[in-house]
Protein backbone atom coordinates (compact mmCIF):
# COMPACT_ATOMS: atom_id res chain seq x y z
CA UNK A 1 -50.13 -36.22 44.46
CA UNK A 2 -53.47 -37.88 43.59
CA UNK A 3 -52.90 -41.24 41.56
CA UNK A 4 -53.72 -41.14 37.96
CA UNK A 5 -56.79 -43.65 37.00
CA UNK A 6 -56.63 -42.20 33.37
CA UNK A 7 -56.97 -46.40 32.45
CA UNK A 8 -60.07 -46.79 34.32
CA UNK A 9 -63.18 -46.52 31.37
CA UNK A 10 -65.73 -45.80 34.53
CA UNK A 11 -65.93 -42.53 36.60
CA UNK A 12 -65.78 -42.78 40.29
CA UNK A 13 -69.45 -42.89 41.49
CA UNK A 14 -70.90 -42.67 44.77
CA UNK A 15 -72.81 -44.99 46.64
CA UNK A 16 -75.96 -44.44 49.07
CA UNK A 17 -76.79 -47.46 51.39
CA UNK A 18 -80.15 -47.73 52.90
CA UNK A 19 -80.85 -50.28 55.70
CA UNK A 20 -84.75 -50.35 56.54
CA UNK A 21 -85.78 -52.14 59.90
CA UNK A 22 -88.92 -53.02 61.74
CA UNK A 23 -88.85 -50.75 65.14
CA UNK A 24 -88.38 -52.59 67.99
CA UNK A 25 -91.57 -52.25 69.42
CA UNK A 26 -93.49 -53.82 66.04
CA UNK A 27 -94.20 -57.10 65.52
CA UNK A 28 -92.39 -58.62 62.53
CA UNK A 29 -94.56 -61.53 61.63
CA UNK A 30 -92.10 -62.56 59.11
CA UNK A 31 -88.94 -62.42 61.68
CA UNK A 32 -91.13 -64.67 63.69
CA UNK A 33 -91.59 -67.18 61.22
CA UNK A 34 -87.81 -67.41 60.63
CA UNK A 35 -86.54 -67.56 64.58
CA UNK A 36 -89.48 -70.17 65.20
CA UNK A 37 -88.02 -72.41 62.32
CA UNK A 38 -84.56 -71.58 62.93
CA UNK A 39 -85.37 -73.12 66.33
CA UNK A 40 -86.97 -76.31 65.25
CA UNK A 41 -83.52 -76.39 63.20
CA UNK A 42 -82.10 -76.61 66.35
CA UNK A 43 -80.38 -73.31 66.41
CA UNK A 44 -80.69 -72.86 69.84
CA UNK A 45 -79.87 -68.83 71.29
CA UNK A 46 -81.77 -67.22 68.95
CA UNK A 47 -83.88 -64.76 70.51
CA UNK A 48 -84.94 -62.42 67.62
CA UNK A 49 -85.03 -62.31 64.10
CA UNK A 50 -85.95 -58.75 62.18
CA UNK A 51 -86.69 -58.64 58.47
CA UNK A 52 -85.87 -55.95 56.60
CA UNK A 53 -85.11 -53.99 53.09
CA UNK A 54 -82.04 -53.09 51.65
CA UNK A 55 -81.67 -50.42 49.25
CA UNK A 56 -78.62 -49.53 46.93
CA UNK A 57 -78.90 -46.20 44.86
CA UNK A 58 -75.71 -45.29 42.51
CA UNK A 59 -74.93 -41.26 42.76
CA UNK A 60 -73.84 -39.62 39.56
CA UNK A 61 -70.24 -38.94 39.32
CA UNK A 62 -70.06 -35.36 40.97
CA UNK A 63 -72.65 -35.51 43.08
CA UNK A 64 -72.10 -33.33 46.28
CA UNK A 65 -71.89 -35.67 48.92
CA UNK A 66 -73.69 -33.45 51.83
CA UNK A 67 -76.57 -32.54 49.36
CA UNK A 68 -76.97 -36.22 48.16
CA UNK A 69 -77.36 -37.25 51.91
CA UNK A 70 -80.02 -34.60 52.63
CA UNK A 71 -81.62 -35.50 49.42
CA UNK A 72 -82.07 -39.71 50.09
CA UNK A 73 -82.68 -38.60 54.00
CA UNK A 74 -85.63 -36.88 52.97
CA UNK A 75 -86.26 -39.54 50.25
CA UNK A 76 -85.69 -42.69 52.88
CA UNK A 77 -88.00 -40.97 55.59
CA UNK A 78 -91.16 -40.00 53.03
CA UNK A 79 -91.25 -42.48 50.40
CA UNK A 80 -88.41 -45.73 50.83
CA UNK A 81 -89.62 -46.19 54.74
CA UNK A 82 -92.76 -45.93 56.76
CA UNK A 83 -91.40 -44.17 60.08
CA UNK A 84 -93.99 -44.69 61.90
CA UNK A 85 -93.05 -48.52 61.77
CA UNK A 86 -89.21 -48.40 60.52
CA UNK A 87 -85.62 -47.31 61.13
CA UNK A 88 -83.37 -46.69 58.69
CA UNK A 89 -79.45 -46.25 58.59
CA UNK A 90 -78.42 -44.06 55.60
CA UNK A 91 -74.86 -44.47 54.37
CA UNK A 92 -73.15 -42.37 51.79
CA UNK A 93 -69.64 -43.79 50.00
């Protein structure tokens, strides 16, 4: 029996989650900046900082969840990322 969420005024929506990051093999200027002054902080161990993007995109209630995935996969890899530069970790919930 599914439970009844007749009280809730908002539908259920999904959620994709995009995580853009610097490949390994790039230099991330900015990263640098931030592990060189976390070390004259004196946070010592640090041996690599990556800067990235974050990226939140609400679903429309109803939205096929396979479909939406192949739809911001294709979206994250032409237009949200540069892969020739960047990863990205794509998360549908």
């Amino acid at each position: 029996m599914l439970a009844d969420f007749s009280w809730c005024d908002t539908p259920f929506r999904m959620k994709a989650k995009i995580i853009i990051t610097p490949k390994k093999a790039v230099l991330d200027p900015q990263g640098k900046t931030v592990q060189t002054a976390l070390e004259h902080m004196g946070y010592t161990g640090v041996t690599g900082v990556h800067i990235g993007k974050y990226i939140e995109i609400d679903l429309a209630p109803g939205t096929d969840k396979a479909a939406a995935h192949a739809a911001i996969n294709d979206a994250a890899h032409k237009l949200l990322s540069n892969p020739i530069i960047e990863d990205y970790k794509l998360e549908i919930e």
